[in-house]
PDB file of N, CA and C in Angstrom:
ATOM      1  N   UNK A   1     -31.850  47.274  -4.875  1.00  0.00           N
ATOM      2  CA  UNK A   1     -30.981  46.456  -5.685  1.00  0.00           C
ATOM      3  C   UNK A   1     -29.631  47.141  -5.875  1.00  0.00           C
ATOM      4  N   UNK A   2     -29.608  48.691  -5.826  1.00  0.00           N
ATOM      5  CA  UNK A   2     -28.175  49.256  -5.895  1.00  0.00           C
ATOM      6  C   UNK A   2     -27.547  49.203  -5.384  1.00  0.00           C
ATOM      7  N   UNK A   3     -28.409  49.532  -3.542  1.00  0.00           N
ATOM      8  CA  UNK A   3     -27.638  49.303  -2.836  1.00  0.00           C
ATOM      9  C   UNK A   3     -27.197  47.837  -2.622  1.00  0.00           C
ATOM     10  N   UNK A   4     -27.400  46.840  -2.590  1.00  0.00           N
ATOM     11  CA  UNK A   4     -26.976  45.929  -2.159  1.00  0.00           C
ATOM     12  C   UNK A   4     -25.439  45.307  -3.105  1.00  0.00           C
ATOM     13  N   UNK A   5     -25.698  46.232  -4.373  1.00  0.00           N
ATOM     14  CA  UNK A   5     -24.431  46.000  -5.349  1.00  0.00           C
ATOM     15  C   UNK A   5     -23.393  46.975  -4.910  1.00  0.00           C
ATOM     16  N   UNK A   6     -23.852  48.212  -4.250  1.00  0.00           N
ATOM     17  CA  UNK A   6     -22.513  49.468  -3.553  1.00  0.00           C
ATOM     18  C   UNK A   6     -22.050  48.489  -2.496  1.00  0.00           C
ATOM     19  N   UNK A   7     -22.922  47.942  -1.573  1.00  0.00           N
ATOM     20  CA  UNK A   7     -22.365  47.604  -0.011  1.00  0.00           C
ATOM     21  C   UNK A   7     -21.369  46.279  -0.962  1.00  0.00           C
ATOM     22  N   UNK A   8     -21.441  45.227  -1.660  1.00  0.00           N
ATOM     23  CA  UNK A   8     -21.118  44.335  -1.904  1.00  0.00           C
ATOM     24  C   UNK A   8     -19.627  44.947  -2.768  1.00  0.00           C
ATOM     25  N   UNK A   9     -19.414  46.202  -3.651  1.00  0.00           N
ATOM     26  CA  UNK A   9     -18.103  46.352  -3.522  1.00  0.00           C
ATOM     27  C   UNK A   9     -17.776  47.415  -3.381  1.00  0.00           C
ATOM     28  N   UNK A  10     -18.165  47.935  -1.739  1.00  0.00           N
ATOM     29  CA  UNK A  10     -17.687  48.588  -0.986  1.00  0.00           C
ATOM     30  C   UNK A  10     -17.028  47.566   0.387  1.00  0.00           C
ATOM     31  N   UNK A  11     -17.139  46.589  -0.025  1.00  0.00           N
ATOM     32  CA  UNK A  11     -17.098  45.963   1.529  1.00  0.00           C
ATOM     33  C   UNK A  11     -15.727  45.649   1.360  1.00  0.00           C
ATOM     34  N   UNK A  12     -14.757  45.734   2.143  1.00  0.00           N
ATOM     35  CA  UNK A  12     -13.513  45.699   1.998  1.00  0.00           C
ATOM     36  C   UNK A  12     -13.173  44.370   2.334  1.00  0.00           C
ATOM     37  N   UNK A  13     -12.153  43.572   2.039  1.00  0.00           N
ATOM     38  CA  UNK A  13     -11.315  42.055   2.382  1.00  0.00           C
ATOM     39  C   UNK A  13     -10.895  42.047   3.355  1.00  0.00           C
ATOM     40  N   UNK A  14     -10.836  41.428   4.593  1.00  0.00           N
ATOM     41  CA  UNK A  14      -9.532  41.825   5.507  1.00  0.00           C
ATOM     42  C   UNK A  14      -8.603  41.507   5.258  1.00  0.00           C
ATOM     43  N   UNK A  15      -7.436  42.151   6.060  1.00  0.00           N
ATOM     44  CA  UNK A  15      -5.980  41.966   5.791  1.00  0.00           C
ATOM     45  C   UNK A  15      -5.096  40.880   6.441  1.00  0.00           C
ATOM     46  N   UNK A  16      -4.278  40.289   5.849  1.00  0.00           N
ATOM     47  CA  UNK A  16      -4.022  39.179   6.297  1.00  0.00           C
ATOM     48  C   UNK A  16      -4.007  38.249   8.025  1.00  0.00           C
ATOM     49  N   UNK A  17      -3.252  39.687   8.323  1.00  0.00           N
ATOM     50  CA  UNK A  17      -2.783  39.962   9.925  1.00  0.00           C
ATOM     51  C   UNK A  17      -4.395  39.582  10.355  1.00  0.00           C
ATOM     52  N   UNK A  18      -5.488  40.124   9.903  1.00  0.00           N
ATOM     53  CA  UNK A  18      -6.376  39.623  10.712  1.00  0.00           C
ATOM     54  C   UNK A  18      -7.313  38.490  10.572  1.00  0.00           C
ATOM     55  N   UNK A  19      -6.762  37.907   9.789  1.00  0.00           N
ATOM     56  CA  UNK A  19      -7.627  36.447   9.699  1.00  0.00           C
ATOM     57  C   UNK A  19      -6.605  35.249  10.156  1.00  0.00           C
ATOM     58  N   UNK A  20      -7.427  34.439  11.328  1.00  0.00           N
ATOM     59  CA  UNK A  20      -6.325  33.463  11.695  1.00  0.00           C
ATOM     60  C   UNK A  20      -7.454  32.129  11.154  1.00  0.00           C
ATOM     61  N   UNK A  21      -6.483  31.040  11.429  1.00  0.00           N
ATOM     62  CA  UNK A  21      -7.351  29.568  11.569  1.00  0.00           C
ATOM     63  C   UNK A  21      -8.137  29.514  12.974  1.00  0.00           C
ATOM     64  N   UNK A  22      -8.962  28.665  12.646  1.00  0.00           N
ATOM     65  CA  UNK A  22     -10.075  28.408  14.401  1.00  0.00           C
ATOM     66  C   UNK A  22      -9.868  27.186  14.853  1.00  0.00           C
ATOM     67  N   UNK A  23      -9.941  27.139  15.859  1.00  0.00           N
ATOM     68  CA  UNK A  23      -9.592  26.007  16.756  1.00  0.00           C
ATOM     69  C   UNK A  23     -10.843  24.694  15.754  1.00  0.00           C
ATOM     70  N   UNK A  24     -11.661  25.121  15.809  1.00  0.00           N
ATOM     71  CA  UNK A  24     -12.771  24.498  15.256  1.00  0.00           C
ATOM     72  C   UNK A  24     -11.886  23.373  14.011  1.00  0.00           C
ATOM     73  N   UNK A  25     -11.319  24.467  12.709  1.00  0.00           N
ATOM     74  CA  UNK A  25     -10.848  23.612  12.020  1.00  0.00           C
ATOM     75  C   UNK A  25      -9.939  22.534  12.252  1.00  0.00           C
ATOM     76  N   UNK A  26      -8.799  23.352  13.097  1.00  0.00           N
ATOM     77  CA  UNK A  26      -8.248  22.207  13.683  1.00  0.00           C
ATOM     78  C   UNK A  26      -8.277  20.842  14.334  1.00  0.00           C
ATOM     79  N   UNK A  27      -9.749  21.119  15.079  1.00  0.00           N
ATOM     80  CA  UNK A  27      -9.732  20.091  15.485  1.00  0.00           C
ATOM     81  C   UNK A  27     -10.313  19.189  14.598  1.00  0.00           C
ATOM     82  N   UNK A  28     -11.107  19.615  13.537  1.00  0.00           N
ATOM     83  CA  UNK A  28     -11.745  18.888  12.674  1.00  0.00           C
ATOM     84  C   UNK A  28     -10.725  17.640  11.945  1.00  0.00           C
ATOM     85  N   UNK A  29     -10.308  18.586  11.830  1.00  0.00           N
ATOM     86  CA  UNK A  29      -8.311  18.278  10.757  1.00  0.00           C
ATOM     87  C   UNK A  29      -8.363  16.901  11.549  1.00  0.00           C
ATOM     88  N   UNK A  30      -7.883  17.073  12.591  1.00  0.00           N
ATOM     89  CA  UNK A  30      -7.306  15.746  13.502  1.00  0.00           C
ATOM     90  C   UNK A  30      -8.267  14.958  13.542  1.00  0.00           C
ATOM     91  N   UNK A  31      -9.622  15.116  14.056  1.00  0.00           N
ATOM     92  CA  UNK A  31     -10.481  14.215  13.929  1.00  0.00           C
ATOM     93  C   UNK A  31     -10.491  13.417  13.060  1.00  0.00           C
ATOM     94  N   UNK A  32     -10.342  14.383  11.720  1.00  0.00           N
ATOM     95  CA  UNK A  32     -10.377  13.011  10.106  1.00  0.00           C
ATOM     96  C   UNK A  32      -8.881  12.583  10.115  1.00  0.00           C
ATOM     97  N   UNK A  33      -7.781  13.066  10.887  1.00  0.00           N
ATOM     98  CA  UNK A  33      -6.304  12.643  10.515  1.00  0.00           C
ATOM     99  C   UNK A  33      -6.673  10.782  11.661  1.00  0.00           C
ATOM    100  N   UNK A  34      -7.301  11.358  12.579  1.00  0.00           N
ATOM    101  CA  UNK A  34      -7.387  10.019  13.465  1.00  0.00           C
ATOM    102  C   UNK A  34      -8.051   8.743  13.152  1.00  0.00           C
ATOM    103  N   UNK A  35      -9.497   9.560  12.040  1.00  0.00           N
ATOM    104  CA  UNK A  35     -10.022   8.603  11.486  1.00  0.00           C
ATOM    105  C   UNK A  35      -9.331   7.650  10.207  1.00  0.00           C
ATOM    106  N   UNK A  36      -8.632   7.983   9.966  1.00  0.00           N
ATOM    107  CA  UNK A  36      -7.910   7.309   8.295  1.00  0.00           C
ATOM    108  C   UNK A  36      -7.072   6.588   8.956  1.00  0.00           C
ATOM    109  N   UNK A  37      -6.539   6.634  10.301  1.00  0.00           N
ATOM    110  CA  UNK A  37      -5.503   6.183  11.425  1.00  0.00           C
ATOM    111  C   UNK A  37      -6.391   5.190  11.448  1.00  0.00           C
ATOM    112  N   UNK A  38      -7.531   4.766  12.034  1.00  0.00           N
ATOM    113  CA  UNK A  38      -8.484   3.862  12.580  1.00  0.00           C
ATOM    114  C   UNK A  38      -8.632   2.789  11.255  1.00  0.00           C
ATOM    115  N   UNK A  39      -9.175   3.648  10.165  1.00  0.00           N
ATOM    116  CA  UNK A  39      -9.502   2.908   9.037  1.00  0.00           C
ATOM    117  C   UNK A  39      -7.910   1.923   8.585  1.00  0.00           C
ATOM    118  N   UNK A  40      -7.157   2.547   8.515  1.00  0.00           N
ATOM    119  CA  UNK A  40      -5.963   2.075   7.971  1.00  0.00           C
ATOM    120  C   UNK A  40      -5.943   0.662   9.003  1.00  0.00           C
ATOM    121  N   UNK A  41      -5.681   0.807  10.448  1.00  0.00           N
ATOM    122  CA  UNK A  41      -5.250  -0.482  11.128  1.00  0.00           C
ATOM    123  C   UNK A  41      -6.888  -1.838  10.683  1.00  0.00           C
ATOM    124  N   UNK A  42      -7.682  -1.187  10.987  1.00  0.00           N
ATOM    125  CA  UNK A  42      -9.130  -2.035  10.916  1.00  0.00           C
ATOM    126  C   UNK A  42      -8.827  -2.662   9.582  1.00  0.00           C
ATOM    127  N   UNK A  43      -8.127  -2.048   7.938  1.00  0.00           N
ATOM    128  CA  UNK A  43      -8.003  -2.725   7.158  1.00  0.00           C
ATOM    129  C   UNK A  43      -6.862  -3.777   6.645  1.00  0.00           C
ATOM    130  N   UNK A  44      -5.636  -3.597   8.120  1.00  0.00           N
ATOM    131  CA  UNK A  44      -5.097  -4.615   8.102  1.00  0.00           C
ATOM    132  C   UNK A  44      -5.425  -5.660   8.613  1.00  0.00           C
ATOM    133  N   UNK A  45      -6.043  -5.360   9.518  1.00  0.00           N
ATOM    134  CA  UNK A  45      -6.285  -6.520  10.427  1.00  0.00           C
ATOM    135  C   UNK A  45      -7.550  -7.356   9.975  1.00  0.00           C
ATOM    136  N   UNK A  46      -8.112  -6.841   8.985  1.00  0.00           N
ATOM    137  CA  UNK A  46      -9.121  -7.672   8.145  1.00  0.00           C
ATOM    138  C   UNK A  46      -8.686  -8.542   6.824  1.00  0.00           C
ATOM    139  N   UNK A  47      -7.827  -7.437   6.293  1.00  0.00           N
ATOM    140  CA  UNK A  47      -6.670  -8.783   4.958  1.00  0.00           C
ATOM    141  C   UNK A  47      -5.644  -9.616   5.719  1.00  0.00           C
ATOM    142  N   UNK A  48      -5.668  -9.487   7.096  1.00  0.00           N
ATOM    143  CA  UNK A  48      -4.764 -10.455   7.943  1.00  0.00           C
ATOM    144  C   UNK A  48      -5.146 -11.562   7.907  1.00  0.00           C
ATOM    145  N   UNK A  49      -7.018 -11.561   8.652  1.00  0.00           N
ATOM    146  CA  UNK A  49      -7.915 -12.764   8.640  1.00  0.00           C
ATOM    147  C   UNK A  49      -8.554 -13.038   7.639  1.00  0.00           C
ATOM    148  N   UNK A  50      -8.939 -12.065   6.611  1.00  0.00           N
ATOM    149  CA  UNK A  50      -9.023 -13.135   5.070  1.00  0.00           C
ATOM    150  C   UNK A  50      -7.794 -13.900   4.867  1.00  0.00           C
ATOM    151  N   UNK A  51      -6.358 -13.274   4.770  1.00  0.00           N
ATOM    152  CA  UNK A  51      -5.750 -14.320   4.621  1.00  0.00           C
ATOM    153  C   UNK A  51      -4.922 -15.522   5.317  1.00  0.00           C
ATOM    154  N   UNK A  52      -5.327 -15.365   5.911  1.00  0.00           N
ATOM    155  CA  UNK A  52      -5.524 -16.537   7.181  1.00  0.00           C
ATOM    156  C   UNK A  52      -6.728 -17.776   7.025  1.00  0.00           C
ATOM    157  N   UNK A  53      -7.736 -16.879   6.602  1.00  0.00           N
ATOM    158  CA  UNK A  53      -8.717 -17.714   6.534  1.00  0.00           C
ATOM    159  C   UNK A  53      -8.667 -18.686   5.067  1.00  0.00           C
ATOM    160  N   UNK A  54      -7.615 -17.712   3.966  1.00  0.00           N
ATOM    161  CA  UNK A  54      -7.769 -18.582   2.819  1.00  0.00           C
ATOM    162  C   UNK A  54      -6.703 -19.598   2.930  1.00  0.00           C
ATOM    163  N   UNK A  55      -4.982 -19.257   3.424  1.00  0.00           N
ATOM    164  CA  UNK A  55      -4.401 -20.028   4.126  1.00  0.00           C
ATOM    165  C   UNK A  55      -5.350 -21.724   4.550  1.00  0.00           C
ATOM    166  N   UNK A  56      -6.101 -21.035   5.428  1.00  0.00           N
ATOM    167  CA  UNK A  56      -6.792 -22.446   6.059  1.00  0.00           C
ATOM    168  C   UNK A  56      -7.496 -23.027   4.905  1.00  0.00           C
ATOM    169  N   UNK A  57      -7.628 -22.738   4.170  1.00  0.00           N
ATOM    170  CA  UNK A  57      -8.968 -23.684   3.236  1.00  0.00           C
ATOM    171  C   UNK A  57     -10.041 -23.481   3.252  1.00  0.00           C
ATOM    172  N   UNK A  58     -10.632 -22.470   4.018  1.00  0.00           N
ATOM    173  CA  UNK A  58     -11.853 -22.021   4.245  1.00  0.00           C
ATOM    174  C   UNK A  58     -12.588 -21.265   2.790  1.00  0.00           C
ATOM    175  N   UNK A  59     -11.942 -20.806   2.299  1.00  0.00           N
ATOM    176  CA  UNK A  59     -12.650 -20.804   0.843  1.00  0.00           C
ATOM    177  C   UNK A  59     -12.832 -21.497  -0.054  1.00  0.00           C
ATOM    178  N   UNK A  60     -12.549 -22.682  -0.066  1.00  0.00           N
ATOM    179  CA  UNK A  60     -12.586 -23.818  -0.908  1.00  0.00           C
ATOM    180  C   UNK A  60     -11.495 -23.901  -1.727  1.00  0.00           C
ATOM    181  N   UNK A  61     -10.436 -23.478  -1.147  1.00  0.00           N
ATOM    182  CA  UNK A  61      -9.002 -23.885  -1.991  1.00  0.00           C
ATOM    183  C   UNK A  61      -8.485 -24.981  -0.813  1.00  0.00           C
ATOM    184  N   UNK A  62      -7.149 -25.349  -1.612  1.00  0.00           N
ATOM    185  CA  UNK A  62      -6.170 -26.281  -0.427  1.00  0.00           C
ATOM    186  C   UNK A  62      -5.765 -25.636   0.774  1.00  0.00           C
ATOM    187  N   UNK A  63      -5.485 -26.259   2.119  1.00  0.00           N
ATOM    188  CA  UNK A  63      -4.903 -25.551   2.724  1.00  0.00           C
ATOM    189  C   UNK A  63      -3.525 -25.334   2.479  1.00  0.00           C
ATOM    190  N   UNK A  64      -2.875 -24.333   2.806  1.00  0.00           N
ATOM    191  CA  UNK A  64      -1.909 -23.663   2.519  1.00  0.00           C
ATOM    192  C   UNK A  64      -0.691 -24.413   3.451  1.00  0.00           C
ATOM    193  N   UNK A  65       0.486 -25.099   3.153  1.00  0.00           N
ATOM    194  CA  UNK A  65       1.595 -25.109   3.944  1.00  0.00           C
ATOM    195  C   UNK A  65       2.616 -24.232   3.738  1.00  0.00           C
ATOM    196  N   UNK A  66       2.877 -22.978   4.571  1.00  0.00           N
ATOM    197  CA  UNK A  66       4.028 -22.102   4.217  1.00  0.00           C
ATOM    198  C   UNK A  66       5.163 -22.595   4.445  1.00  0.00           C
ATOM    199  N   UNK A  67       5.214 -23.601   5.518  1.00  0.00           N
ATOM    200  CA  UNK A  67       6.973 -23.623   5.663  1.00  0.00           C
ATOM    201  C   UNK A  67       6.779 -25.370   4.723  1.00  0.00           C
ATOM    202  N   UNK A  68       6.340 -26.058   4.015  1.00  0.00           N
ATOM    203  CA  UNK A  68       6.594 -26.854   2.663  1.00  0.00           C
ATOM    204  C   UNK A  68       7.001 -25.881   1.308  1.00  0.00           C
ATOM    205  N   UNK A  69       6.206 -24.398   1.160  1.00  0.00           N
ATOM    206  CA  UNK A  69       6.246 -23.727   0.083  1.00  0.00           C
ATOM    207  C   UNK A  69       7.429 -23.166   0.464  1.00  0.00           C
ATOM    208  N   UNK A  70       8.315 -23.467   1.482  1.00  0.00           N
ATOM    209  CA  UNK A  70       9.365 -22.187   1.846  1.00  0.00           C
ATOM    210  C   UNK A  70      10.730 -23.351   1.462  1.00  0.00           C
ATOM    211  N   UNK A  71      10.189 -24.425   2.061  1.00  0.00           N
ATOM    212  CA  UNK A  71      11.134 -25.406   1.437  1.00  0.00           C
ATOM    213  C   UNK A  71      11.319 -25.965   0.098  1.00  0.00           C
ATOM    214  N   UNK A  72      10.201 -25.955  -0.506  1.00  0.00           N
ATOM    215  CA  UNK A  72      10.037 -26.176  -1.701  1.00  0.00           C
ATOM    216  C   UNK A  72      11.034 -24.747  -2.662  1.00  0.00           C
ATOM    217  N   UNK A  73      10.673 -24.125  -2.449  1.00  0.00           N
ATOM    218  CA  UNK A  73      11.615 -22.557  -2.640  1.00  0.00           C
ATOM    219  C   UNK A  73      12.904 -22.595  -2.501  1.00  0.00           C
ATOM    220  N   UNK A  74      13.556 -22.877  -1.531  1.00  0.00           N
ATOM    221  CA  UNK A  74      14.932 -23.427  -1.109  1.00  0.00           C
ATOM    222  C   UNK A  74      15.682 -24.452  -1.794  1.00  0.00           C
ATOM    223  N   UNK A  75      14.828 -25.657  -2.101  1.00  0.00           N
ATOM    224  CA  UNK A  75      15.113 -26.580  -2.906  1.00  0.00           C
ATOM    225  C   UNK A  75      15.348 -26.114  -4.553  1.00  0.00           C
ATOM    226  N   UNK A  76      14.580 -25.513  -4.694  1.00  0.00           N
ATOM    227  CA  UNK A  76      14.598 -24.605  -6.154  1.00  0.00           C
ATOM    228  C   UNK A  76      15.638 -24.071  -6.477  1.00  0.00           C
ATOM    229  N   UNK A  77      16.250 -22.981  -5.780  1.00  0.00           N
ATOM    230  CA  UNK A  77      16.884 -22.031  -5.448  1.00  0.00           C
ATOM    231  C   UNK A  77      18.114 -22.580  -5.723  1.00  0.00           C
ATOM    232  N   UNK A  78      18.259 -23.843  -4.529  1.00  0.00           N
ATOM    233  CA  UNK A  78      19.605 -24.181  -4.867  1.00  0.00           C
ATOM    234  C   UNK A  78      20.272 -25.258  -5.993  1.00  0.00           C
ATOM    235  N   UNK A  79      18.866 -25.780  -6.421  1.00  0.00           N
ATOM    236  CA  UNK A  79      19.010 -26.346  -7.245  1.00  0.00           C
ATOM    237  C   UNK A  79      19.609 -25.714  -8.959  1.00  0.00           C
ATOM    238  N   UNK A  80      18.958 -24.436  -9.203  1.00  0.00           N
ATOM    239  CA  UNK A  80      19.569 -23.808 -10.075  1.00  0.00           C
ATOM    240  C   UNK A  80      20.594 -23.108  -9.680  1.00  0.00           C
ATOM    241  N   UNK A  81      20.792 -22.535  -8.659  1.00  0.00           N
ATOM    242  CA  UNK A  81      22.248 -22.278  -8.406  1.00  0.00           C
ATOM    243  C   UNK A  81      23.560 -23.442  -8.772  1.00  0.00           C
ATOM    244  N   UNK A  82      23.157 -24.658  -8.823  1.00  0.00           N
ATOM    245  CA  UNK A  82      24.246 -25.790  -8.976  1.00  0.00           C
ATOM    246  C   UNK A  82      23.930 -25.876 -10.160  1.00  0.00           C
ATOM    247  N   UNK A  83      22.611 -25.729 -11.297  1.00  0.00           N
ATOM    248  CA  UNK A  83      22.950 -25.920 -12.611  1.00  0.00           C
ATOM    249  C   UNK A  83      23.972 -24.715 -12.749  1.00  0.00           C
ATOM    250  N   UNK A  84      23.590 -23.582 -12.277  1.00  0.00           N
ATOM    251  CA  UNK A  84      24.706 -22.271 -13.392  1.00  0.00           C
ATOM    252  C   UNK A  84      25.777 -22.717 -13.363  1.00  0.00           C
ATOM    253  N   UNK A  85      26.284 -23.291 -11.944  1.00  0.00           N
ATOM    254  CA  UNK A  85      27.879 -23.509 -11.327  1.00  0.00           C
ATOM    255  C   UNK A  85      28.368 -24.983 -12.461  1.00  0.00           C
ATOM    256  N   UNK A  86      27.558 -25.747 -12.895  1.00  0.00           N
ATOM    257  CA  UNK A  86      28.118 -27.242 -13.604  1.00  0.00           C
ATOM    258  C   UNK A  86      28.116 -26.752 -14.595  1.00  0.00           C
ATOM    259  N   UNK A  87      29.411 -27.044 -15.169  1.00  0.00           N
ATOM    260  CA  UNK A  87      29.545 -26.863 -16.526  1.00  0.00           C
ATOM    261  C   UNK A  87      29.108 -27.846 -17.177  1.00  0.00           C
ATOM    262  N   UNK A  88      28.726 -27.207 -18.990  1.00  0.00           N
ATOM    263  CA  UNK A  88      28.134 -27.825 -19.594  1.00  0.00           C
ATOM    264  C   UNK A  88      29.170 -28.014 -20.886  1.00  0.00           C
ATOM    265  N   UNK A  89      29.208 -29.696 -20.980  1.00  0.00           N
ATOM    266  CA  UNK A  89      29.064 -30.262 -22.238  1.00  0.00           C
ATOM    267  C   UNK A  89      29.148 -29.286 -23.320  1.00  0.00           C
ATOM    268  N   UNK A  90      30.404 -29.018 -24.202  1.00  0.00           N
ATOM    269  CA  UNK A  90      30.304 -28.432 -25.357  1.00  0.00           C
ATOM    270  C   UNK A  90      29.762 -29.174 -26.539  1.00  0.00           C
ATOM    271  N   UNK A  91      28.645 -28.987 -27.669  1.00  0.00           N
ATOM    272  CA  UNK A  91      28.211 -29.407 -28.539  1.00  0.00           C
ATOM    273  C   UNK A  91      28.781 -30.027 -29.322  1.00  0.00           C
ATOM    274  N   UNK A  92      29.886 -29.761 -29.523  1.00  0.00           N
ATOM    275  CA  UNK A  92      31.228 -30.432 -30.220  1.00  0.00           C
ATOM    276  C   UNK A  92      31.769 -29.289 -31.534  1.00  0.00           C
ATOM    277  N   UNK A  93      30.377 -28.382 -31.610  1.00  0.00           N
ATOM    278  CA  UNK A  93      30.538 -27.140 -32.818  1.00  0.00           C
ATOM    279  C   UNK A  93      32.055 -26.670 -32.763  1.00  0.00           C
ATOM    280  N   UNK A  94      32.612 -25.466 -33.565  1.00  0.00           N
ATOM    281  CA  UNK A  94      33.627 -24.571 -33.629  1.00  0.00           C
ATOM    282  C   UNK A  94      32.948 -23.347 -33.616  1.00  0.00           C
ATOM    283  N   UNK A  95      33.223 -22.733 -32.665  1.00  0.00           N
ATOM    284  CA  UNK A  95      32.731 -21.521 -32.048  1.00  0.00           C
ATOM    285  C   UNK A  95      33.095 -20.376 -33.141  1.00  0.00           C
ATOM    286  N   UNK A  96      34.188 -20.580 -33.363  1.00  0.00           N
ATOM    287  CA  UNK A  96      35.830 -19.563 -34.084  1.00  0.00           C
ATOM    288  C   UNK A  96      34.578 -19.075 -35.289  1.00  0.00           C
ATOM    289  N   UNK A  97      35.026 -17.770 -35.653  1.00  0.00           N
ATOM    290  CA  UNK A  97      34.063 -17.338 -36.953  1.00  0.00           C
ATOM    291  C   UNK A  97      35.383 -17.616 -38.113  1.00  0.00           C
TER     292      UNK A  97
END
Protein backbone atom coordinates (compact mmCIF):
# COMPACT_ATOMS: atom_id res chain seq x y z
CA UNK A 1 0.00 0.00 0.00
CA UNK A 2 3.11 2.43 0.47
CA UNK A 3 4.45 1.63 -2.22
CA UNK A 4 1.87 2.19 -4.52
CA UNK A 5 1.34 5.82 -2.74
CA UNK A 6 5.59 6.56 -3.32
CA UNK A 7 5.33 5.35 -7.12
CA UNK A 8 2.00 7.51 -7.47
CA UNK A 9 3.92 10.77 -6.26
CA UNK A 10 6.99 9.92 -7.49
CA UNK A 11 5.76 9.59 -10.95
CA UNK A 12 6.59 12.66 -12.68
CA UNK A 13 4.04 14.76 -15.40
CA UNK A 14 5.47 15.08 -18.69
CA UNK A 15 6.59 18.17 -20.08
CA UNK A 16 4.78 19.93 -22.43
CA UNK A 17 7.18 19.48 -25.49
CA UNK A 18 6.29 15.92 -25.06
CA UNK A 19 2.76 15.44 -25.22
CA UNK A 20 1.19 16.00 -28.66
CA UNK A 21 -2.57 15.41 -29.95
CA UNK A 22 -3.20 11.84 -31.87
CA UNK A 23 -4.31 11.47 -35.06
CA UNK A 24 -7.02 9.32 -33.41
CA UNK A 25 -8.57 12.48 -31.80
CA UNK A 26 -8.54 14.24 -34.70
CA UNK A 27 -10.10 12.30 -36.63
CA UNK A 28 -12.74 11.74 -34.16
CA UNK A 29 -13.17 15.69 -34.04
CA UNK A 30 -14.12 15.64 -37.79
CA UNK A 31 -16.11 12.69 -37.73
CA UNK A 32 -18.62 14.47 -35.16
CA UNK A 33 -17.78 18.02 -37.07
CA UNK A 34 -19.26 15.99 -40.31
CA UNK A 35 -21.93 14.53 -38.41
CA UNK A 36 -23.78 17.87 -37.09
CA UNK A 37 -22.98 18.83 -41.00
CA UNK A 38 -25.35 15.81 -41.97
CA UNK A 39 -27.80 16.44 -39.13
CA UNK A 40 -28.08 20.15 -39.85
CA UNK A 41 -28.97 19.66 -43.84
CA UNK A 42 -31.39 16.35 -43.03
CA UNK A 43 -33.17 18.99 -40.64
CA UNK A 44 -33.77 21.36 -43.27
CA UNK A 45 -34.87 19.45 -45.63
CA UNK A 46 -37.47 17.92 -43.29
CA UNK A 47 -39.07 21.55 -42.01
CA UNK A 48 -38.94 22.15 -45.88
CA UNK A 49 -41.51 19.17 -46.41
CA UNK A 50 -43.48 19.69 -43.25
CA UNK A 51 -43.90 22.92 -44.54
CA UNK A 52 -44.84 22.22 -47.73
CA UNK A 53 -46.92 19.68 -46.62
CA UNK A 54 -48.88 22.15 -44.28
CA UNK A 55 -48.83 24.76 -47.17
CA UNK A 56 -50.84 21.96 -49.03
CA UNK A 57 -53.56 21.26 -46.51
CA UNK A 58 -52.41 18.11 -45.60
CA UNK A 59 -52.82 18.72 -41.97
CA UNK A 60 -56.16 19.73 -41.91
CA UNK A 61 -55.75 23.43 -42.28
CA UNK A 62 -56.58 25.51 -45.62
CA UNK A 63 -54.41 25.29 -48.33
CA UNK A 64 -52.07 27.95 -48.34
CA UNK A 65 -51.94 30.63 -51.37
CA UNK A 66 -48.56 32.51 -51.08
CA UNK A 67 -48.63 34.68 -53.97
CA UNK A 68 -52.75 35.82 -52.82
CA UNK A 69 -51.04 36.36 -49.17
CA UNK A 70 -48.22 38.34 -51.00
CA UNK A 71 -50.81 40.34 -52.72
CA UNK A 72 -52.97 40.72 -50.11
CA UNK A 73 -49.71 42.28 -48.25
CA UNK A 74 -49.08 44.70 -51.04
CA UNK A 75 -52.53 45.85 -51.04
CA UNK A 76 -52.14 46.59 -47.30
CA UNK A 77 -49.02 48.18 -47.51
CA UNK A 78 -50.03 50.56 -49.89
CA UNK A 79 -53.02 51.17 -48.71
CA UNK A 80 -51.71 52.68 -45.42
CA UNK A 81 -49.04 54.30 -47.03
CA UNK A 82 -51.89 56.60 -48.83
CA UNK A 83 -53.72 56.95 -45.45
CA UNK A 84 -50.34 58.60 -43.77
CA UNK A 85 -49.86 60.70 -47.12
CA UNK A 86 -54.00 62.14 -47.01
CA UNK A 87 -54.43 64.63 -44.92
CA UNK A 88 -56.81 64.70 -42.34
CA UNK A 89 -59.76 66.82 -41.58
CA UNK A 90 -59.02 69.12 -38.61
CA UNK A 91 -61.62 68.62 -35.71
CA UNK A 92 -62.43 72.13 -35.82
CA UNK A 93 -60.67 72.35 -31.96
CA UNK A 94 -57.93 75.31 -31.20
CA UNK A 95 -54.83 73.61 -30.82
CA UNK A 96 -53.10 77.13 -29.33
CA UNK A 97 -52.65 76.57 -25.36
Amino acid sequence: MLDLLLITLTDKTPEPEDVKAGWTALIIFLLLAVAVAVLGFSLVKQLRKAQAAKDAGLYGDEPVDRAAEARARAEAEAAAERDERTPRPDDGADHRS
